[in-house]
PDB file of N, CA and C in Angstrom:
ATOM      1  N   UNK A   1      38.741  31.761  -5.634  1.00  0.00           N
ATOM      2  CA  UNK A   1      37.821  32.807  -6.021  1.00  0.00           C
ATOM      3  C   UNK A   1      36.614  32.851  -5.083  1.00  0.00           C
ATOM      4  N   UNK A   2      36.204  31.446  -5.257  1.00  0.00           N
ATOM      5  CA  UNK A   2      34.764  31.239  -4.090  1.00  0.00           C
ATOM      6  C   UNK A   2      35.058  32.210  -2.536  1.00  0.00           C
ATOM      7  N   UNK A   3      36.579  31.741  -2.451  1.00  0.00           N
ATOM      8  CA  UNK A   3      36.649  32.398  -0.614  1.00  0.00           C
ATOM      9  C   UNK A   3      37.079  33.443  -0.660  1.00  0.00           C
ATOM     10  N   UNK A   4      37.427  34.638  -1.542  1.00  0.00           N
ATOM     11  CA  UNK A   4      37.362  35.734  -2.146  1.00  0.00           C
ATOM     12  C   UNK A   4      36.136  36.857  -2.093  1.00  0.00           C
ATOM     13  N   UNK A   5      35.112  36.049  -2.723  1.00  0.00           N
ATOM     14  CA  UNK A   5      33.731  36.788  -2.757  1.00  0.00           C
ATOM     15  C   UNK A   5      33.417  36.522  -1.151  1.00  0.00           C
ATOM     16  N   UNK A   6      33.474  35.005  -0.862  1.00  0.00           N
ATOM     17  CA  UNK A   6      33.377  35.759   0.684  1.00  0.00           C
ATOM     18  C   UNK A   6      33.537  36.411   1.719  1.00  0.00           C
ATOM     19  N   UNK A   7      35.230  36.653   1.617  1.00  0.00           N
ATOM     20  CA  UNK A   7      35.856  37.302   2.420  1.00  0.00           C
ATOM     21  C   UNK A   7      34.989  38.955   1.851  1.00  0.00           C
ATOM     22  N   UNK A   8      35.155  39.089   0.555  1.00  0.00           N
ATOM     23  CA  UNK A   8      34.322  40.571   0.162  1.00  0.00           C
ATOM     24  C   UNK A   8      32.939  40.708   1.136  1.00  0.00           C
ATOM     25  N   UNK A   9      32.268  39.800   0.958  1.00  0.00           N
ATOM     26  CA  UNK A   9      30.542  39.780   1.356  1.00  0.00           C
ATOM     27  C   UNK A   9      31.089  40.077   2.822  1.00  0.00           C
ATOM     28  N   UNK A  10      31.398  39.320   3.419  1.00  0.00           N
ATOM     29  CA  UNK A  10      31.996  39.733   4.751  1.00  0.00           C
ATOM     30  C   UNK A  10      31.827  40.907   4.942  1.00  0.00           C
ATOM     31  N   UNK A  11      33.328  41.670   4.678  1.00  0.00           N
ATOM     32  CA  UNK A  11      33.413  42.775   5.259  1.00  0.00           C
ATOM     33  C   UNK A  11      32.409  43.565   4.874  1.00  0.00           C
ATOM     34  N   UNK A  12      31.874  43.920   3.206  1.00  0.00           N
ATOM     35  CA  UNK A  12      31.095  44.934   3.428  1.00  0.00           C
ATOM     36  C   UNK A  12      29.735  44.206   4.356  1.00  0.00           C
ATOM     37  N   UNK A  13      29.367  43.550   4.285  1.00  0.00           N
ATOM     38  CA  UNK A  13      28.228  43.053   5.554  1.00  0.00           C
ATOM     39  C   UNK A  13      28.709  43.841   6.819  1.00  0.00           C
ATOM     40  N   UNK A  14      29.849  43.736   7.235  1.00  0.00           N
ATOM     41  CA  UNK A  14      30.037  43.792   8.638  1.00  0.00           C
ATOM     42  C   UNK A  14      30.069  45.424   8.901  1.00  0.00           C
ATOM     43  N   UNK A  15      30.747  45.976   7.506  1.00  0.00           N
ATOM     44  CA  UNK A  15      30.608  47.599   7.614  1.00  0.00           C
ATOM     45  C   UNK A  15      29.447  48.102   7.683  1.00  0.00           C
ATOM     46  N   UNK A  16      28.205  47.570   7.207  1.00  0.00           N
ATOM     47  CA  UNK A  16      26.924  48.288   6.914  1.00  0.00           C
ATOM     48  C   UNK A  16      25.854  47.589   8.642  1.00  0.00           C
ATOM     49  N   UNK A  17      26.570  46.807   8.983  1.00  0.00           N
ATOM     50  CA  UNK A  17      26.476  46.753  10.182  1.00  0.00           C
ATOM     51  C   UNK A  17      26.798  47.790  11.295  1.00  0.00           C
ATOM     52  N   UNK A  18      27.627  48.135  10.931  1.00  0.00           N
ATOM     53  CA  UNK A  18      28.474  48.739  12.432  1.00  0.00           C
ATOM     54  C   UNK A  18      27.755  50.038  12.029  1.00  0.00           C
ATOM     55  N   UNK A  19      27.813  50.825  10.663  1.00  0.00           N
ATOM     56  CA  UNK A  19      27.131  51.740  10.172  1.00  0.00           C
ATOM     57  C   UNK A  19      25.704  51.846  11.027  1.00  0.00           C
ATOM     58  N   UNK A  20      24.878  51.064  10.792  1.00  0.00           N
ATOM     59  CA  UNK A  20      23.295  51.149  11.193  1.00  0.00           C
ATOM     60  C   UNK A  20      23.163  50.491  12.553  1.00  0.00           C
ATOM     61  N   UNK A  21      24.360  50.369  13.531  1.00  0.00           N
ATOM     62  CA  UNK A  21      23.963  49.794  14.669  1.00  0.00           C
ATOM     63  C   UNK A  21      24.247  51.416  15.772  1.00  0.00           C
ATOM     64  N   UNK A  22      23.869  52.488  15.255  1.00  0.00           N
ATOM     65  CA  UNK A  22      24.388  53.901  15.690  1.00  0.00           C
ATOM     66  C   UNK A  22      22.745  54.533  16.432  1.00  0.00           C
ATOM     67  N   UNK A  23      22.403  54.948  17.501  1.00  0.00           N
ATOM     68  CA  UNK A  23      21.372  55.938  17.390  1.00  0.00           C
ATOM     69  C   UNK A  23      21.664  57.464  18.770  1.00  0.00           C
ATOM     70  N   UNK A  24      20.758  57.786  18.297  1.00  0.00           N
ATOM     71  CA  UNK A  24      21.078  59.413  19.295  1.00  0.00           C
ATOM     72  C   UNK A  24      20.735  59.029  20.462  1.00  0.00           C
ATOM     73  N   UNK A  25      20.879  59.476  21.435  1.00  0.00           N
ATOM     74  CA  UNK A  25      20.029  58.878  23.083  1.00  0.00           C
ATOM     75  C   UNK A  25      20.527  60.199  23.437  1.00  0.00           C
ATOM     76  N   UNK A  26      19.409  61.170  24.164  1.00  0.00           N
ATOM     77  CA  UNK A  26      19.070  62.080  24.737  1.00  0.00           C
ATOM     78  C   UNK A  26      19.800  61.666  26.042  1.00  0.00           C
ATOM     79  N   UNK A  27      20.457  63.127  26.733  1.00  0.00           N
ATOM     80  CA  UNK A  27      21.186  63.612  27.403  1.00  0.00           C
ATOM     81  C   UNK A  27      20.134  64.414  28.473  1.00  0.00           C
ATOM     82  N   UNK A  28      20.111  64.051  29.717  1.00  0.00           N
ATOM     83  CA  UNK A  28      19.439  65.046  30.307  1.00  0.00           C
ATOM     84  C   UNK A  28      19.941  66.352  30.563  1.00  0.00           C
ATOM     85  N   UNK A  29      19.423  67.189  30.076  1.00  0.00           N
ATOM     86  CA  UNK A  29      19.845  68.646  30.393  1.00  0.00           C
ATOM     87  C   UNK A  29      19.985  69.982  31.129  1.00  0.00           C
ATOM     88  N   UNK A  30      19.048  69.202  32.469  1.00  0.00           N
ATOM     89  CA  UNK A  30      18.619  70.076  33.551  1.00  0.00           C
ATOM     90  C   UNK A  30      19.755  69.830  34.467  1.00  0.00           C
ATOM     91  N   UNK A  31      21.154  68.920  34.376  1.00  0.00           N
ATOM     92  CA  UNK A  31      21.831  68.982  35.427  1.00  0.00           C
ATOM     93  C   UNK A  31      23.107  69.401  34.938  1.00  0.00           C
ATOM     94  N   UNK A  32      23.289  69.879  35.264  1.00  0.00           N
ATOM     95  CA  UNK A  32      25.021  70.363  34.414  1.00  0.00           C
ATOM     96  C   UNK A  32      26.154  69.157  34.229  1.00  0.00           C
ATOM     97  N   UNK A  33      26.473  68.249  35.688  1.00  0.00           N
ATOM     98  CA  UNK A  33      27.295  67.570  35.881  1.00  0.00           C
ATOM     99  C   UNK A  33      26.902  66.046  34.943  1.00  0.00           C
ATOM    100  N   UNK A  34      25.446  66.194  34.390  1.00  0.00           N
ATOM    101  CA  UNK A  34      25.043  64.871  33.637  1.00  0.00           C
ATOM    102  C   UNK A  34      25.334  65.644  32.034  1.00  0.00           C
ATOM    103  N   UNK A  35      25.625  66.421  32.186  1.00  0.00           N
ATOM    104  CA  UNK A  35      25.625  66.967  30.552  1.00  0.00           C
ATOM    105  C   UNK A  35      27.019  66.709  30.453  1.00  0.00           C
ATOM    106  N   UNK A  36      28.010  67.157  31.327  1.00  0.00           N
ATOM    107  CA  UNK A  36      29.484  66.932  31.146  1.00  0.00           C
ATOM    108  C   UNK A  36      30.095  65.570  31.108  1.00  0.00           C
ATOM    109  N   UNK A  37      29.431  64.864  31.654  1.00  0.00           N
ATOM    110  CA  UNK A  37      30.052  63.791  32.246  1.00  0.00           C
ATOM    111  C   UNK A  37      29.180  62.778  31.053  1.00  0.00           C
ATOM    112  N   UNK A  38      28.021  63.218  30.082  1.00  0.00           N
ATOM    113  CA  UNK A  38      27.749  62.397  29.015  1.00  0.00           C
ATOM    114  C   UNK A  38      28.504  62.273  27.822  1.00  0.00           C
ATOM    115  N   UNK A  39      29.259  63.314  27.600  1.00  0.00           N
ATOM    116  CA  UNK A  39      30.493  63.374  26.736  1.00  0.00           C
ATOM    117  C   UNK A  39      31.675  63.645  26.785  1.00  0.00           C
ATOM    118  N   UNK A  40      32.311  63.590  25.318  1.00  0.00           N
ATOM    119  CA  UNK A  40      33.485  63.401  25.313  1.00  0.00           C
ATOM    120  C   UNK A  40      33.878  63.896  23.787  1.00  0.00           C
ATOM    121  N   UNK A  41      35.622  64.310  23.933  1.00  0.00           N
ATOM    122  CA  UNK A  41      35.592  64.576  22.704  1.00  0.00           C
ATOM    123  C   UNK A  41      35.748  63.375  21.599  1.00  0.00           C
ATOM    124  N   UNK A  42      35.564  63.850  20.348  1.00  0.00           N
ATOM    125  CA  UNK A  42      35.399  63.066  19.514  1.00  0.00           C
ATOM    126  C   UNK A  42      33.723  62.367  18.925  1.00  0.00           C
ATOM    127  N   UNK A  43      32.880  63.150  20.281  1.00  0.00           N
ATOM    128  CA  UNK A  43      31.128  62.194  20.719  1.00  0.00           C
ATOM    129  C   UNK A  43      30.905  63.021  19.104  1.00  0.00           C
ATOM    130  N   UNK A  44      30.097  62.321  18.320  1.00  0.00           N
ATOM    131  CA  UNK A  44      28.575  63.138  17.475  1.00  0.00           C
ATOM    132  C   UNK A  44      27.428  63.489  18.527  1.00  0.00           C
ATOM    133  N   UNK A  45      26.845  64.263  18.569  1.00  0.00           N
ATOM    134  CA  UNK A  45      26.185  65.182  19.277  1.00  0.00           C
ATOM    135  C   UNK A  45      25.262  66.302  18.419  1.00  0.00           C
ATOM    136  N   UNK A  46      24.048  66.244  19.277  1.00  0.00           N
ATOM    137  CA  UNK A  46      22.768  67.221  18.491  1.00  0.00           C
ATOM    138  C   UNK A  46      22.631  67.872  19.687  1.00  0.00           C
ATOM    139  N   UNK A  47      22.933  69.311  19.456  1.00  0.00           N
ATOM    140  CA  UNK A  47      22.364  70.474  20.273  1.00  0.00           C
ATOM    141  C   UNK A  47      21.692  71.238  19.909  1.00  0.00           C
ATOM    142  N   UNK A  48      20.379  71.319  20.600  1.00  0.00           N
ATOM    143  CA  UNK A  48      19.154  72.621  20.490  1.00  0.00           C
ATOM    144  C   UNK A  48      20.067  73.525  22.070  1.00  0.00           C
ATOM    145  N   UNK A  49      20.055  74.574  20.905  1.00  0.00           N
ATOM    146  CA  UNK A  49      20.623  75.707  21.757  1.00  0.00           C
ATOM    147  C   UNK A  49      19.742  76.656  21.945  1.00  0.00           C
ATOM    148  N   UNK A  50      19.539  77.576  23.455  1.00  0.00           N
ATOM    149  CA  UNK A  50      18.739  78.708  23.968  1.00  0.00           C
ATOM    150  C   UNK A  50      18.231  79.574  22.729  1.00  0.00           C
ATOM    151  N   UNK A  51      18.917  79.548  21.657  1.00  0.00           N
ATOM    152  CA  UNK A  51      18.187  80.544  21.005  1.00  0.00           C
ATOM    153  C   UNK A  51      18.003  79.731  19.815  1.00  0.00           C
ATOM    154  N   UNK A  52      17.591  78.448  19.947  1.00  0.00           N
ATOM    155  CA  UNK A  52      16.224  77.905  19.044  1.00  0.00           C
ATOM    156  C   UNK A  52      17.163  76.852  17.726  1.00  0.00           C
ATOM    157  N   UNK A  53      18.132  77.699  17.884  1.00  0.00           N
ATOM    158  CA  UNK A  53      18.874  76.308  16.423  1.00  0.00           C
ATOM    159  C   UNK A  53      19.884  75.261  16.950  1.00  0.00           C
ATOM    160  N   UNK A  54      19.586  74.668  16.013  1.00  0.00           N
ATOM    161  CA  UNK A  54      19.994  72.894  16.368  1.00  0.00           C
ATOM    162  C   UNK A  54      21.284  72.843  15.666  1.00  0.00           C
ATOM    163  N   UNK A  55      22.030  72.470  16.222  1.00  0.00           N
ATOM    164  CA  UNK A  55      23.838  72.092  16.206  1.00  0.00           C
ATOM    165  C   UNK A  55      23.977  70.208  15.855  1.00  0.00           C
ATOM    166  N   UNK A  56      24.392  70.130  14.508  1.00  0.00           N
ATOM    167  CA  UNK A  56      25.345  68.870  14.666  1.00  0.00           C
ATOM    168  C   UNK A  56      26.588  69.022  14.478  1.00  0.00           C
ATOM    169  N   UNK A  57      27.451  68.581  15.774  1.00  0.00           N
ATOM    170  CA  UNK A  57      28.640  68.544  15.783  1.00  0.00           C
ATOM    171  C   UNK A  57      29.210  67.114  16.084  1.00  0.00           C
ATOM    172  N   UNK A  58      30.601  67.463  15.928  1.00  0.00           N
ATOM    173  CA  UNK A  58      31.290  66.319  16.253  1.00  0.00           C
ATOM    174  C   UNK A  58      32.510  67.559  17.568  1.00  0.00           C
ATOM    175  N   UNK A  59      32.810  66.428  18.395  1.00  0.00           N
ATOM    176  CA  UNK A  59      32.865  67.630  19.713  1.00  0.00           C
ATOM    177  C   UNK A  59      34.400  67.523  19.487  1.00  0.00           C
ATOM    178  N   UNK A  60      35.177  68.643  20.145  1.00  0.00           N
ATOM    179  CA  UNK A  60      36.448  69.392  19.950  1.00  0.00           C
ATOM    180  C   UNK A  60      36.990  69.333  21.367  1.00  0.00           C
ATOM    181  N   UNK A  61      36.161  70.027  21.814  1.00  0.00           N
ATOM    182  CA  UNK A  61      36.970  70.302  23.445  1.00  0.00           C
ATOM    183  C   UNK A  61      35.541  69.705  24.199  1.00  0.00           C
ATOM    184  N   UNK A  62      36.002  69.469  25.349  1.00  0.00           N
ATOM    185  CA  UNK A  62      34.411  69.584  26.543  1.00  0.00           C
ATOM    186  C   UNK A  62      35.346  69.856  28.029  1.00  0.00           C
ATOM    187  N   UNK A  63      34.887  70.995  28.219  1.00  0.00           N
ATOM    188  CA  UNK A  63      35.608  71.420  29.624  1.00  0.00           C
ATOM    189  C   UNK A  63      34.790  71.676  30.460  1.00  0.00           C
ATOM    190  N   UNK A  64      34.562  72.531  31.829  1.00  0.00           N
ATOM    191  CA  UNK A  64      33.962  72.324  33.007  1.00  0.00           C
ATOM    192  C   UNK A  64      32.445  73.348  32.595  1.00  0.00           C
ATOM    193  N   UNK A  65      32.868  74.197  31.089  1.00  0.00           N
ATOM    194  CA  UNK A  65      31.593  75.845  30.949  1.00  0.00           C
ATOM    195  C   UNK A  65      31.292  75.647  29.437  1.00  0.00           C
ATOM    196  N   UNK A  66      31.968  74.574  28.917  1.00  0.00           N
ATOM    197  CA  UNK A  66      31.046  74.714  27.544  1.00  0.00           C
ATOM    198  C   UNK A  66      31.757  73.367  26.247  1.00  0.00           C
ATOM    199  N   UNK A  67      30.779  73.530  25.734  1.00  0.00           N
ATOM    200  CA  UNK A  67      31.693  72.242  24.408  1.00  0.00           C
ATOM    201  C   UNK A  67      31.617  73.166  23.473  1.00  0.00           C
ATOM    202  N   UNK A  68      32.758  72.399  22.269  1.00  0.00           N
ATOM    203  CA  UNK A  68      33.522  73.149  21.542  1.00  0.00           C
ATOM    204  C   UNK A  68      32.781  71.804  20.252  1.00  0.00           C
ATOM    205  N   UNK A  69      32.339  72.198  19.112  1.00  0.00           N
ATOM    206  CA  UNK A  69      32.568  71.128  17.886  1.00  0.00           C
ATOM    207  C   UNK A  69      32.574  72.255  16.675  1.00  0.00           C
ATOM    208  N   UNK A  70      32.723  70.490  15.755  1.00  0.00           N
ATOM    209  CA  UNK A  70      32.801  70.812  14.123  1.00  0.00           C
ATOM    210  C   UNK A  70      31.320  70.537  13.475  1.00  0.00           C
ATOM    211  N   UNK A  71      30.871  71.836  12.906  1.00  0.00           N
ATOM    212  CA  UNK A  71      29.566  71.427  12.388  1.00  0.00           C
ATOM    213  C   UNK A  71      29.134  72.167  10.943  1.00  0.00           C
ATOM    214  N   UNK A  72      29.380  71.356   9.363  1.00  0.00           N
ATOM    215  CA  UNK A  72      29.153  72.498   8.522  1.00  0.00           C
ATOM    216  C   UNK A  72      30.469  72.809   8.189  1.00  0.00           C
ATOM    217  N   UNK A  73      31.948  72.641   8.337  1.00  0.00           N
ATOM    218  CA  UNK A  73      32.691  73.179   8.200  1.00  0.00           C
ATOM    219  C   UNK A  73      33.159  74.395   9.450  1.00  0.00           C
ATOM    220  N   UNK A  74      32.497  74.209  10.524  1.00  0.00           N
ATOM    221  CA  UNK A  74      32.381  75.552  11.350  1.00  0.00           C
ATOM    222  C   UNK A  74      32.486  75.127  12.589  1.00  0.00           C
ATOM    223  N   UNK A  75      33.298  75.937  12.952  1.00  0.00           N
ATOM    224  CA  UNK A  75      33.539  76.001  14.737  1.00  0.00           C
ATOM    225  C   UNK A  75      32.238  76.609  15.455  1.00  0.00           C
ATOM    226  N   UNK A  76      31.829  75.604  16.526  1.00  0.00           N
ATOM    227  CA  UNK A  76      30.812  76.189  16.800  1.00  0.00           C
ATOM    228  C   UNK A  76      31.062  75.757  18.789  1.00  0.00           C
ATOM    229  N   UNK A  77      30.891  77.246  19.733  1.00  0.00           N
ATOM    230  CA  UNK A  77      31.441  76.616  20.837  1.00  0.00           C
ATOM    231  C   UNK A  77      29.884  77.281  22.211  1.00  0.00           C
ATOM    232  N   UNK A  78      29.108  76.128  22.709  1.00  0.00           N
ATOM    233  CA  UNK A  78      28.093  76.663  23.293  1.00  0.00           C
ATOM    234  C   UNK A  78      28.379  76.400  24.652  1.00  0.00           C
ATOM    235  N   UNK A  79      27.957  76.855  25.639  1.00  0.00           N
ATOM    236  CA  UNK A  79      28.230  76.978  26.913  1.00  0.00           C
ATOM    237  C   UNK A  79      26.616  75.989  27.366  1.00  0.00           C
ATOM    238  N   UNK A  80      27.346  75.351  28.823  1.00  0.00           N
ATOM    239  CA  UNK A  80      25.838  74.110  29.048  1.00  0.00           C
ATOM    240  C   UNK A  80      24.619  74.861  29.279  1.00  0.00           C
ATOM    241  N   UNK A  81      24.946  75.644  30.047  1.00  0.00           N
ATOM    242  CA  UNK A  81      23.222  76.757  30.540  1.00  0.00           C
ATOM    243  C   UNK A  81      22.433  77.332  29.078  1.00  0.00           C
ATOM    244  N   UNK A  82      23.161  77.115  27.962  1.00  0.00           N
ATOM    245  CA  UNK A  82      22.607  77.272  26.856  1.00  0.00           C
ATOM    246  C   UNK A  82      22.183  76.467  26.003  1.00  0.00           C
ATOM    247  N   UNK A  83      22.359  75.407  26.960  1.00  0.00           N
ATOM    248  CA  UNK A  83      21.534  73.950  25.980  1.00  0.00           C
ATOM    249  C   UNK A  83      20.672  74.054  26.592  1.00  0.00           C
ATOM    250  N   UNK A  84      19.457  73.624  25.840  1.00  0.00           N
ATOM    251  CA  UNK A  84      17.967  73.182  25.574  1.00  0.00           C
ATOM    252  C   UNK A  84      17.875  71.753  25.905  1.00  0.00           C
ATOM    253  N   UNK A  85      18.661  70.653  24.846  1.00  0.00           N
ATOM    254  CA  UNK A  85      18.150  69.709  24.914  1.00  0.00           C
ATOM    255  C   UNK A  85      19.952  68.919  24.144  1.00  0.00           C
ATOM    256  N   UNK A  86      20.483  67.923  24.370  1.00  0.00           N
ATOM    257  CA  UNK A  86      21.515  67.405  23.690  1.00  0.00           C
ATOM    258  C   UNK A  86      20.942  66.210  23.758  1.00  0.00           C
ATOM    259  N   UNK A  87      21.759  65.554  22.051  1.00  0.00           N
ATOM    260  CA  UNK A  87      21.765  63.996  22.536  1.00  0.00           C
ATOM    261  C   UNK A  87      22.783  63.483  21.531  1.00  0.00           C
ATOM    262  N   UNK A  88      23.431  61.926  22.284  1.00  0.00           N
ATOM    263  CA  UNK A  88      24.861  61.808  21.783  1.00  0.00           C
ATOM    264  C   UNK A  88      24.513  60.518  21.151  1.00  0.00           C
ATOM    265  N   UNK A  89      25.335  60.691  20.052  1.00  0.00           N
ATOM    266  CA  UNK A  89      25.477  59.244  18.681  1.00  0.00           C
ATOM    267  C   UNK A  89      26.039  57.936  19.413  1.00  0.00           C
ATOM    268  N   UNK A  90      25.368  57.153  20.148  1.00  0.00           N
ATOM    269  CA  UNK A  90      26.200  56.058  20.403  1.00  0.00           C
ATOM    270  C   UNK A  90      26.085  54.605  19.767  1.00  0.00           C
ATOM    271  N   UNK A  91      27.015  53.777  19.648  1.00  0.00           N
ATOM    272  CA  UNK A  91      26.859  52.408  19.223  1.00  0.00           C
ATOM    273  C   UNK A  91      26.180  51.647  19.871  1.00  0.00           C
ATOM    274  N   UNK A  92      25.728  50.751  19.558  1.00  0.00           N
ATOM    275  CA  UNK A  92      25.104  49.542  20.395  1.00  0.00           C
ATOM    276  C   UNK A  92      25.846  48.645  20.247  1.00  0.00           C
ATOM    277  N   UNK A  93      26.343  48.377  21.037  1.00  0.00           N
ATOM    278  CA  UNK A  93      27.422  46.836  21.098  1.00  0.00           C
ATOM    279  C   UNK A  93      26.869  45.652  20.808  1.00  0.00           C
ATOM    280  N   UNK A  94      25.348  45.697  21.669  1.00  0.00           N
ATOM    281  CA  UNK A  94      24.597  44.382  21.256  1.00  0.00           C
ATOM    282  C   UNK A  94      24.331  43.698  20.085  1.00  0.00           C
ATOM    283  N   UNK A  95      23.970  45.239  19.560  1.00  0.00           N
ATOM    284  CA  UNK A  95      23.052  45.337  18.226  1.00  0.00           C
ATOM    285  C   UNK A  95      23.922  44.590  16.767  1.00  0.00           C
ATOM    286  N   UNK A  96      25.111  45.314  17.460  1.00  0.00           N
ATOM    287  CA  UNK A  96      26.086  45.583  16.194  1.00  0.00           C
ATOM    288  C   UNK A  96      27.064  43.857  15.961  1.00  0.00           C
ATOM    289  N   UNK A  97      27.244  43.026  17.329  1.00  0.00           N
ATOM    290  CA  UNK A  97      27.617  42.163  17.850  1.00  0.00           C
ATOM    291  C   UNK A  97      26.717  41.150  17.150  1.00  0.00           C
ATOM    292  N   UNK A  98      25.620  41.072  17.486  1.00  0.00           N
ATOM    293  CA  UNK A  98      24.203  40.566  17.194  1.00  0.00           C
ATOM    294  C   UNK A  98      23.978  39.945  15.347  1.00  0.00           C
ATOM    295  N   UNK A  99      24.340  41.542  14.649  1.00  0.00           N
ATOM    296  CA  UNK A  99      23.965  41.630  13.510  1.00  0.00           C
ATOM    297  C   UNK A  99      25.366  41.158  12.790  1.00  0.00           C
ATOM    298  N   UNK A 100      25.945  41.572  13.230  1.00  0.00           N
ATOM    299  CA  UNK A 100      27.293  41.301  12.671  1.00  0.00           C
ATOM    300  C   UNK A 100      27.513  39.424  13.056  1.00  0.00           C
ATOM    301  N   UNK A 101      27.484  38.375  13.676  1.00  0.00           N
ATOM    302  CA  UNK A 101      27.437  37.364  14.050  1.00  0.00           C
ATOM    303  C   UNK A 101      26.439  36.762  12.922  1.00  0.00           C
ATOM    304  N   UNK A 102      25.307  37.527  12.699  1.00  0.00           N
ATOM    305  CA  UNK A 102      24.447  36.594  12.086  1.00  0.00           C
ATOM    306  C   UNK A 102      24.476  36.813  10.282  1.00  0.00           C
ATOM    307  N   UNK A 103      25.215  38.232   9.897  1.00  0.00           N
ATOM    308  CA  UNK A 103      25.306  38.285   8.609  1.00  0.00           C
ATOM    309  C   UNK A 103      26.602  37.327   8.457  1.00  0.00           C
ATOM    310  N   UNK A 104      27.104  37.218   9.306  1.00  0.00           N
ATOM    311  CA  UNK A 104      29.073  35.905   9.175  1.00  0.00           C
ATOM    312  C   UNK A 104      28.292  34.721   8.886  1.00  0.00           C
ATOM    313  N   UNK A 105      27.124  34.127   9.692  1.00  0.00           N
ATOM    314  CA  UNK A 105      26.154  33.001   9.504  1.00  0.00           C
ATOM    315  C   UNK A 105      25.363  32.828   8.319  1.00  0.00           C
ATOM    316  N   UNK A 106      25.118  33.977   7.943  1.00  0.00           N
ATOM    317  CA  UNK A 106      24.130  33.713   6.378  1.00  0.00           C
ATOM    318  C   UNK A 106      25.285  33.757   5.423  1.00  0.00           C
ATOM    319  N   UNK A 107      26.088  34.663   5.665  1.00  0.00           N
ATOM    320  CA  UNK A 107      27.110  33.933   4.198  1.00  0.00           C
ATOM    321  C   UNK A 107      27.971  32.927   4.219  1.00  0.00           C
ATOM    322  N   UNK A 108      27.965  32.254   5.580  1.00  0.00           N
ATOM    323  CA  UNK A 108      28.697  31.005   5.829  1.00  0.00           C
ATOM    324  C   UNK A 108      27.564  29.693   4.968  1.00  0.00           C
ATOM    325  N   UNK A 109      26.052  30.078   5.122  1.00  0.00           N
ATOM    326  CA  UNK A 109      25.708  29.364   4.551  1.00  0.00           C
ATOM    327  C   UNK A 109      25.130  29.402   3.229  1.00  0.00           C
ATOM    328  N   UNK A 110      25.472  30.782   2.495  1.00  0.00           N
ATOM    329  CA  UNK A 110      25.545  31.287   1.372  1.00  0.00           C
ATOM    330  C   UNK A 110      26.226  30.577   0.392  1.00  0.00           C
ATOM    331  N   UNK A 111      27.332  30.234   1.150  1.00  0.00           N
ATOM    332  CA  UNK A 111      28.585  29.821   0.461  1.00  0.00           C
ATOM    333  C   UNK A 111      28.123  28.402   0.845  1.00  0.00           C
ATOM    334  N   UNK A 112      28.053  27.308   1.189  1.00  0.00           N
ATOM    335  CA  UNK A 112      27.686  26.134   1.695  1.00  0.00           C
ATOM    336  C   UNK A 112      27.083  25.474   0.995  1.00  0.00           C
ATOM    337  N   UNK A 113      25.728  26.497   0.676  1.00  0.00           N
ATOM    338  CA  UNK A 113      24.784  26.150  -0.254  1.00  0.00           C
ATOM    339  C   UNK A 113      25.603  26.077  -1.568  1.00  0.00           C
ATOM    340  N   UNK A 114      26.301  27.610  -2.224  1.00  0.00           N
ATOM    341  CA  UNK A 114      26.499  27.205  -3.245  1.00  0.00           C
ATOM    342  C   UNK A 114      27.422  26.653  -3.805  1.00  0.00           C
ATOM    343  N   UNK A 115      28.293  25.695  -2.729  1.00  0.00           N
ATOM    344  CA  UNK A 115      29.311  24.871  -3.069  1.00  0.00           C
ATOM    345  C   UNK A 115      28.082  23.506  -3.067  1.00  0.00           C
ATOM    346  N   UNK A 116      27.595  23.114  -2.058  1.00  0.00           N
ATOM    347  CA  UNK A 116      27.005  22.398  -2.491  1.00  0.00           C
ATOM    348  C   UNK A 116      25.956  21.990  -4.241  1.00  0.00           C
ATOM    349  N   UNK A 117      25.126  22.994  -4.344  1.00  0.00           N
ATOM    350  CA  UNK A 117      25.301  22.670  -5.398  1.00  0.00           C
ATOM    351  C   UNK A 117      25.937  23.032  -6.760  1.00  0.00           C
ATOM    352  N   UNK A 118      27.447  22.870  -6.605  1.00  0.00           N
ATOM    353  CA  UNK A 118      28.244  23.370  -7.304  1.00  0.00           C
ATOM    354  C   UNK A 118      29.199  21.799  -7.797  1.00  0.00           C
ATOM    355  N   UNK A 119      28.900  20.683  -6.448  1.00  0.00           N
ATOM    356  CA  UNK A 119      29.086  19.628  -6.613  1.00  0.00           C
ATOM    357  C   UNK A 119      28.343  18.859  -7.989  1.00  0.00           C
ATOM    358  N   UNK A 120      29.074  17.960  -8.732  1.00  0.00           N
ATOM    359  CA  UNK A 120      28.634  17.099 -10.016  1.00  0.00           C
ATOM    360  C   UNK A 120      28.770  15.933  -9.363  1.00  0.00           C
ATOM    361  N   UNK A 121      27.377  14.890  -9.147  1.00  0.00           N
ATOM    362  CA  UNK A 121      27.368  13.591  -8.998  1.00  0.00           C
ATOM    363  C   UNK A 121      26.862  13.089  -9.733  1.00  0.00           C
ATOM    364  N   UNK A 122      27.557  12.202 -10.293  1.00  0.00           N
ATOM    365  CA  UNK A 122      27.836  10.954 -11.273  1.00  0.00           C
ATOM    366  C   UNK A 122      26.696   9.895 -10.365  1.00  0.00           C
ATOM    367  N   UNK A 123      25.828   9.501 -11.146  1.00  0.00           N
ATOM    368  CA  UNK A 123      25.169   8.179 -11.084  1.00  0.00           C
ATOM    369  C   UNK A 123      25.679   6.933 -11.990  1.00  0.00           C
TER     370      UNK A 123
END
């Protein structure tokens, strides 16, 4: 049972890890070939588009004149000269590596502790 709850604590630890080890990092937008070459399909992605509204998608296509995503239920497909400003959802390997290593360490000694005193010594 004991290595049960841990194996549980584990994983969800390690999920709420990988979850919050995510942030946006801005895309420069003044060069075309750095806008293409920052994504990919499948990227999460925030686009401020030329005429003022902001796009979250998850991307569909990315070809040489425009990306294609899902945002809302909705196809939404903008061409690069019409971005403003993008920036793409990426992981941190470090972060996630980092955090994830050290929540395996606190319930290694979670559990340690409370086997220890879970022990009965007889005097």
């Amino acid at each position: 049972m004991l290595r049960s709850l841990f194996v549980q604590a584990v994983a969800v630890f390690t999920a709420l890890c990988l979850i919050s080890c995510t942030s946006m990092r801005p895309v420069p937008a003044s060069e075309l070939r750095a806008l293409q070459q920052s994504v990919k399909v499948g990227d999460e992605v925030s686009v401020v588009a030329a005429n003022g509204k902001t796009y979250l998608l998850v991307l569909t296509v990315v070809d040489d004149e425009k990306i294609v995503g899902t945002g809302d239920n909705k196809k939404v497909t903008i061409r690069y000269a019409q971005i403003v400003s993008m920036e793409v959802r990426k992981v941190s390997v470090g972060k996630t590596a980092g955090l994830t290593v050290g929540v395996i360490a606190a319930a290694l000694l979670a559990t340690l502790a409370f086997f220890i005193a879970s022990i009965d010594i007889e005097h």
